[in-house]
C-alpha atoms as a PDB file:
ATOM      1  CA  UNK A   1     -32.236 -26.421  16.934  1.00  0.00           C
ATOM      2  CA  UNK A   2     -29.235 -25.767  14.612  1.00  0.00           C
ATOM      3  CA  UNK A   3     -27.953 -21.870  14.751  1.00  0.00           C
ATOM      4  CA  UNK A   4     -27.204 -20.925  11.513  1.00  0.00           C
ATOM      5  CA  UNK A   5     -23.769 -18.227  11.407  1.00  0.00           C
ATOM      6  CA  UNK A   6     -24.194 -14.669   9.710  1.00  0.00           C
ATOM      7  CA  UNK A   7     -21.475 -12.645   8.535  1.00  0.00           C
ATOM      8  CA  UNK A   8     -23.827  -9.996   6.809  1.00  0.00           C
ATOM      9  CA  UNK A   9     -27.365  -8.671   7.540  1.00  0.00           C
ATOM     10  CA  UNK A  10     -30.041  -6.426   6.080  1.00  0.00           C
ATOM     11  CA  UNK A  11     -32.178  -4.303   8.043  1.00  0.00           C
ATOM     12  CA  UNK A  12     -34.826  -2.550   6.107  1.00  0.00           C
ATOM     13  CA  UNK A  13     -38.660  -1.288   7.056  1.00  0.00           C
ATOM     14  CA  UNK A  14     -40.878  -3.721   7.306  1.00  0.00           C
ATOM     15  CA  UNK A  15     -43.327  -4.139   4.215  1.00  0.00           C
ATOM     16  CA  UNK A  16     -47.059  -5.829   4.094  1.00  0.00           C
ATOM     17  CA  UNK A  17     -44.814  -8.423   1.902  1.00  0.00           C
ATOM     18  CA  UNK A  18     -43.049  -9.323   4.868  1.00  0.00           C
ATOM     19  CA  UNK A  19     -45.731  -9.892   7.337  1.00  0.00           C
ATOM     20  CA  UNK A  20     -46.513 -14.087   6.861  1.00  0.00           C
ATOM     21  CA  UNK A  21     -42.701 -14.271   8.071  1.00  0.00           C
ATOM     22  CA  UNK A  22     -42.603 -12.177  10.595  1.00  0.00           C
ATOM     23  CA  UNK A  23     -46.090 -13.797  12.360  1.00  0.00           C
ATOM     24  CA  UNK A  24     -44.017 -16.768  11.781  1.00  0.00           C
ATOM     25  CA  UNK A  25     -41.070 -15.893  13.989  1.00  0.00           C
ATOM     26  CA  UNK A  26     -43.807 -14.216  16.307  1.00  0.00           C
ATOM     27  CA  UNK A  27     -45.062 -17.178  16.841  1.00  0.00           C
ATOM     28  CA  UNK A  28     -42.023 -19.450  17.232  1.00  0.00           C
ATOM     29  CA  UNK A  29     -40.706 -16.790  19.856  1.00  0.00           C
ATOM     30  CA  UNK A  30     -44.074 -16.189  21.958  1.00  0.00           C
ATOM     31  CA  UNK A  31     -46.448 -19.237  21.387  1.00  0.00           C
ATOM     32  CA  UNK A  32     -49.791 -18.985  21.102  1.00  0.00           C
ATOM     33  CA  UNK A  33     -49.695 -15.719  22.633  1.00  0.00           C
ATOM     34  CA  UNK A  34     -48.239 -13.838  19.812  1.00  0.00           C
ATOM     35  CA  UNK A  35     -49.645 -10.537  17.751  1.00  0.00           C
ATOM     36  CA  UNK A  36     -51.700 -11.158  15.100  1.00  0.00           C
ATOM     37  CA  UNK A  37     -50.892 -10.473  11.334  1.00  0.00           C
ATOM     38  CA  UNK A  38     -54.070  -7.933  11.630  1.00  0.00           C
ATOM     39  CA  UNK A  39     -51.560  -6.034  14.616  1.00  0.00           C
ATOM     40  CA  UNK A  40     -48.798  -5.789  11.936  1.00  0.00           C
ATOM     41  CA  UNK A  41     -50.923  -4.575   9.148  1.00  0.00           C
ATOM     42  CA  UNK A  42     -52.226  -2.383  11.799  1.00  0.00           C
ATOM     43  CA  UNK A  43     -48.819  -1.147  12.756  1.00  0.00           C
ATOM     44  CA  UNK A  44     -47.586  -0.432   9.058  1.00  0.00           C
ATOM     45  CA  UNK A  45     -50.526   2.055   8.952  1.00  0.00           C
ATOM     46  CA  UNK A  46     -49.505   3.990  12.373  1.00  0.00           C
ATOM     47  CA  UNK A  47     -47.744   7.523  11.933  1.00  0.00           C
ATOM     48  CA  UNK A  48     -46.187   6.669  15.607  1.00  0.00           C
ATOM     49  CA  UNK A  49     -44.971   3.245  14.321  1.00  0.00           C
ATOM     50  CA  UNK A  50     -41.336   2.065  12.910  1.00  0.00           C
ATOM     51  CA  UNK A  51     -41.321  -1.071  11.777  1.00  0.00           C
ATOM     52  CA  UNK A  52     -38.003  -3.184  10.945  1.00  0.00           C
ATOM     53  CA  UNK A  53     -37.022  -6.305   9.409  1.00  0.00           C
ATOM     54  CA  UNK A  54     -33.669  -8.199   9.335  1.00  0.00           C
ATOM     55  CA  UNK A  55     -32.853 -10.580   6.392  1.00  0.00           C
ATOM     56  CA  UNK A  56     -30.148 -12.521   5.356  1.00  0.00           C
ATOM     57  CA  UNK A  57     -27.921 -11.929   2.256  1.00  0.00           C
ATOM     58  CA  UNK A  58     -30.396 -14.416   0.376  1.00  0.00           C
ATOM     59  CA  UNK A  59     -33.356 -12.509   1.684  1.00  0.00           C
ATOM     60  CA  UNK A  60     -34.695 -14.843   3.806  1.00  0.00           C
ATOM     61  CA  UNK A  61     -36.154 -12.883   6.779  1.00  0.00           C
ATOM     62  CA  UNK A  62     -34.852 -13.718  10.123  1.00  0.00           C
ATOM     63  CA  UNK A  63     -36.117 -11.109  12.622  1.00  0.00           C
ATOM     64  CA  UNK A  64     -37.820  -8.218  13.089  1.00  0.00           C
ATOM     65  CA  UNK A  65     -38.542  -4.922  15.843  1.00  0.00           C
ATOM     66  CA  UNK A  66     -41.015  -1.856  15.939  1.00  0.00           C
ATOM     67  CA  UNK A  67     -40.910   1.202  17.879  1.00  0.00           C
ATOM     68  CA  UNK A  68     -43.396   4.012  18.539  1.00  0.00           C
ATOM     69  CA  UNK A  69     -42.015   7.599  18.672  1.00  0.00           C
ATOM     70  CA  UNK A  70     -44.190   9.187  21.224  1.00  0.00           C
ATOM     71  CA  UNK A  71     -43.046  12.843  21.629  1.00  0.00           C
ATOM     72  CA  UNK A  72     -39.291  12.607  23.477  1.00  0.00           C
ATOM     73  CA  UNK A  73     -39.788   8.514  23.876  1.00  0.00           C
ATOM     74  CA  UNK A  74     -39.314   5.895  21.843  1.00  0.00           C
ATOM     75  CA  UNK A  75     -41.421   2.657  23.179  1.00  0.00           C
ATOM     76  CA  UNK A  76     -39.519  -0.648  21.640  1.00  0.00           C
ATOM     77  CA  UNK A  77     -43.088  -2.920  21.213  1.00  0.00           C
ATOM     78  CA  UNK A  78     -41.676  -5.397  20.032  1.00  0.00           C
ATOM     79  CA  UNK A  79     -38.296  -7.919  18.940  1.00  0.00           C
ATOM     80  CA  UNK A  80     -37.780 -11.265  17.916  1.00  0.00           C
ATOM     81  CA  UNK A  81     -35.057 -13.147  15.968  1.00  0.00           C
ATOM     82  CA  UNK A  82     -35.964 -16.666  14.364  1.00  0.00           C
ATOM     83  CA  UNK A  83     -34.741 -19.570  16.896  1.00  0.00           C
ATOM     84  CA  UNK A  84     -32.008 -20.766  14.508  1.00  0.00           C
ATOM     85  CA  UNK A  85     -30.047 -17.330  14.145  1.00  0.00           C
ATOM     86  CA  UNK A  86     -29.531 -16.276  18.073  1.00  0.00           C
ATOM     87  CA  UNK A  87     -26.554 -14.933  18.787  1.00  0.00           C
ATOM     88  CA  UNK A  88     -26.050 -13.606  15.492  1.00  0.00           C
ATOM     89  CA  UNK A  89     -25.941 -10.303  16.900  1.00  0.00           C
ATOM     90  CA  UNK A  90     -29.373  -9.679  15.089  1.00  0.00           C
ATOM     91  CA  UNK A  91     -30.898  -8.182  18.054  1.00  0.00           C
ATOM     92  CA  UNK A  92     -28.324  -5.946  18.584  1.00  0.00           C
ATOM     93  CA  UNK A  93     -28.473  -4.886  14.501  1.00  0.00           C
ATOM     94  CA  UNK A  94     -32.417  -4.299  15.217  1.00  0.00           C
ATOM     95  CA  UNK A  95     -32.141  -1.919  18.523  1.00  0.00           C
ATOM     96  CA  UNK A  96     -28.912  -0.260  16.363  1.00  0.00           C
ATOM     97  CA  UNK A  97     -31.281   1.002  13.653  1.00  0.00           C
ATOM     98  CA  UNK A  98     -33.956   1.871  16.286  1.00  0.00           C
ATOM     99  CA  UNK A  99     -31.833   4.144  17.967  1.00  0.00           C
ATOM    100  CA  UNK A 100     -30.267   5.720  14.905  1.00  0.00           C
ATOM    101  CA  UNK A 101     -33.821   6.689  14.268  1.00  0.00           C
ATOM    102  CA  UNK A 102     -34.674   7.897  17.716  1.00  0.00           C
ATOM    103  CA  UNK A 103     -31.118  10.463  16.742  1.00  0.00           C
ATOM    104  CA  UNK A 104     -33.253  11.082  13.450  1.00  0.00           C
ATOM    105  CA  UNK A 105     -36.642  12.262  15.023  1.00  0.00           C
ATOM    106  CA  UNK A 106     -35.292  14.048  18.291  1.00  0.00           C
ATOM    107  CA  UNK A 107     -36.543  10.942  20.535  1.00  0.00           C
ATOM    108  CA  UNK A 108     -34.787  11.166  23.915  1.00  0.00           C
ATOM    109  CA  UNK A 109     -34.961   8.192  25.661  1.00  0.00           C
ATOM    110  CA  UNK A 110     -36.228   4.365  24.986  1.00  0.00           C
ATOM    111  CA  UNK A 111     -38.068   2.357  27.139  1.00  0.00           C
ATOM    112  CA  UNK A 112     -39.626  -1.349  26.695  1.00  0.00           C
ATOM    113  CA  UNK A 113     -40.851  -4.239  28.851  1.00  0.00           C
ATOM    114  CA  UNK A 114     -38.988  -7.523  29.205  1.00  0.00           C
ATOM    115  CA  UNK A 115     -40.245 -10.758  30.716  1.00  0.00           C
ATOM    116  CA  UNK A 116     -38.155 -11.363  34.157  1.00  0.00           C
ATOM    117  CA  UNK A 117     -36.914 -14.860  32.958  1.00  0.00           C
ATOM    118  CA  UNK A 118     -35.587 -12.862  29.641  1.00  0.00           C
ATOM    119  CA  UNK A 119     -32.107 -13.106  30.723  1.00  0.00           C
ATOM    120  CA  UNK A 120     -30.401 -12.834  27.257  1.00  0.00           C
ATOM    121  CA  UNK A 121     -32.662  -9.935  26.269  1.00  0.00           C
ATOM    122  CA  UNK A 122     -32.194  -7.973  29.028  1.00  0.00           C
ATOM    123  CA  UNK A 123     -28.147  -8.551  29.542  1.00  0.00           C
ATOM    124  CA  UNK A 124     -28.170  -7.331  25.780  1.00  0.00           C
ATOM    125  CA  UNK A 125     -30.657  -4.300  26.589  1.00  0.00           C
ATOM    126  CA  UNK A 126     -28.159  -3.547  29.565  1.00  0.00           C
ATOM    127  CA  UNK A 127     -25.412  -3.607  27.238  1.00  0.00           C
ATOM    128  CA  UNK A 128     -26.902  -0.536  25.487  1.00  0.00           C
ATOM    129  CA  UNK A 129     -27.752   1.224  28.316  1.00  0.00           C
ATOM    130  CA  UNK A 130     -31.207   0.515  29.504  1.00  0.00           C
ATOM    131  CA  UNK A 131     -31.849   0.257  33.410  1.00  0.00           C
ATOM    132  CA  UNK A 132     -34.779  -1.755  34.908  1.00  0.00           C
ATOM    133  CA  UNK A 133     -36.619   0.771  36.451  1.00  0.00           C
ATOM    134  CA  UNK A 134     -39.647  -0.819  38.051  1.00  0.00           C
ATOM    135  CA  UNK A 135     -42.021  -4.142  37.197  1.00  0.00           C
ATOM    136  CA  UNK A 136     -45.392  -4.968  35.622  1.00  0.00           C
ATOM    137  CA  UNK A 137     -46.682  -7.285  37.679  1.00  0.00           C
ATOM    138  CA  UNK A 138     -48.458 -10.149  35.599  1.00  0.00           C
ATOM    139  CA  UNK A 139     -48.092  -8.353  32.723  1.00  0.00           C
ATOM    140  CA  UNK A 140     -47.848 -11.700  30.396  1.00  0.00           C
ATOM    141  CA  UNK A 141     -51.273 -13.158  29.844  1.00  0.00           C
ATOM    142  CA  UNK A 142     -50.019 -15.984  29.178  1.00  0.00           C
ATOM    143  CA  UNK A 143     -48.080 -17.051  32.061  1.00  0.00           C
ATOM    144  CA  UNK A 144     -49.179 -14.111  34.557  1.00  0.00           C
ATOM    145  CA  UNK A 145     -45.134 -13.345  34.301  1.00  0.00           C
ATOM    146  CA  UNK A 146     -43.496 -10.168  35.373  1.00  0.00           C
ATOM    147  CA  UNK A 147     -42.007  -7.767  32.951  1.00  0.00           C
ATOM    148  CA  UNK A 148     -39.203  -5.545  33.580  1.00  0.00           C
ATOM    149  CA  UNK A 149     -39.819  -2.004  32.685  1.00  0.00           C
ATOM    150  CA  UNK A 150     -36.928  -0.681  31.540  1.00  0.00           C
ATOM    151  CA  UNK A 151     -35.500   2.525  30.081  1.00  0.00           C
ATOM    152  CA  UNK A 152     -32.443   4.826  28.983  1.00  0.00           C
ATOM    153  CA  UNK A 153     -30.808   7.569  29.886  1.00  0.00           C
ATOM    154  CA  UNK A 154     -31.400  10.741  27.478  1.00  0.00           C
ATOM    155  CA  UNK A 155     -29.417   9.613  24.286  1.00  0.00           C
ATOM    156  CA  UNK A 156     -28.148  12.533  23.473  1.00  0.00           C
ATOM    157  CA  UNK A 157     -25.915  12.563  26.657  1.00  0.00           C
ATOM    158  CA  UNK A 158     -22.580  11.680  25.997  1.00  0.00           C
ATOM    159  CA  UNK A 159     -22.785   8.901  28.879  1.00  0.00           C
ATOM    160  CA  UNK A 160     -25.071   7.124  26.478  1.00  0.00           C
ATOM    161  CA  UNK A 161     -23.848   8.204  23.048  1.00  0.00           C
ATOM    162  CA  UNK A 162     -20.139   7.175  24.689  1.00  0.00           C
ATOM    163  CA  UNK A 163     -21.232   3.255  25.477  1.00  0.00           C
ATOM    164  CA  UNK A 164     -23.550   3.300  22.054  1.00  0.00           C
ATOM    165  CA  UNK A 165     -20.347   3.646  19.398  1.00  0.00           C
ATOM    166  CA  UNK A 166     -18.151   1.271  21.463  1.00  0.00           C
ATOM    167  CA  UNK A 167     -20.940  -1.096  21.494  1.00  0.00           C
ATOM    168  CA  UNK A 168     -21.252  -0.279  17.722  1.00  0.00           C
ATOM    169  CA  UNK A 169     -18.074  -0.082  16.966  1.00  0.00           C
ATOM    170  CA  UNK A 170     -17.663  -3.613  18.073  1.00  0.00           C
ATOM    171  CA  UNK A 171     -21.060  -4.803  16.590  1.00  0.00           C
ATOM    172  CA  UNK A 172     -19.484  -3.751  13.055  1.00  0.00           C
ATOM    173  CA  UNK A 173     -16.452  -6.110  13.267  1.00  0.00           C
ATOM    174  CA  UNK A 174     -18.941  -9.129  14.021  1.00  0.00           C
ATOM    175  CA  UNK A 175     -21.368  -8.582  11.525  1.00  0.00           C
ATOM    176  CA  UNK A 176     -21.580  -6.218   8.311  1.00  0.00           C
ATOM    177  CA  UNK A 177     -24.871  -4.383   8.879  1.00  0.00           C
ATOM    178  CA  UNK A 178     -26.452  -3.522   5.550  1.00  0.00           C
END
């Protein structure tokens, strides 16, 4: 695998164009055990579904996220960033815009499931504030693997607004989010 370094990145909604390359990266980051491109189609259609891509300058899409905004929570379904730009800080550009728009629509707090042997993903979910806060046991088909359920503080509180714009602030001087 060769990582590929970013200095600029563009997160938009996700379109029905996008889909093929976002099944693609759901596929290299899950296995056979991925969402379909129905599920995606699906989501684009759901009132309770945000839907995010991150491209390159050159528009070549290289990850994606979705949310539901349920009332006062915000349930992250799903993120994945193609194996070759990690630790680009794409993640981090993907769950910035996701909670800009829980600020936008009033959602509270954020909560998503993790699998236990996610370490990256859930040392970068710490970093913005989420606590594991109990497990799903088996809940990965394919592997019967634990996930983590975890979940933020109310956003609005200046405990988590305070640790969201330092992490942001020093998000912005690694990568120019478009």
């Amino acid at each position: 695998m060769s990582v590929v370094k970013l200095s600029k990145i563009f997160i938009s909604r996700m379109t029905k164009e996008d889909v093929e390359s976002v099944v693609a990266i759901e596929e290299e980051a899950y296995g056979k055990h991925h969402w379909a491109k129905s599920s995606f189609y699906d989501e684009m259609s759901n009132t309770l579904a945000k839907y995010y891509t991150a491209k390159t300058a050159d528009g070549e899409l290289v990850g994606y996220a979705g949310t539901w905004h349920i009332l006062e929570e915000g349930h992250i379904t799903t993120i994945a960033v193609k194996n070759d730009y990690l630790r680009n800080h794409i993640g981090e550009a993907l769950i910035h815009q996701i909670v800009e728009d829980c600020y936008k629509d009033g959602v509270k707090y954020l909560t998503l499931e993790v699998r236990t042997s996610n370490i990256p993903a859930i040392k970068l979910y710490e970093k913005y504030g989420f606590q594991s806060l109990g497990t799903r046991k088996g809940y990965y088909q394919d592997n019967n693997e634990d996930a983590l359920i975890m979940w933020t503080e109310n956003i609005f509180y200046d405990k988590f607004k305070t640790k969201y714009i330092e992490n942001i602030e020093k998000l912005k001087t690694l990568i120019d989010i478009k």
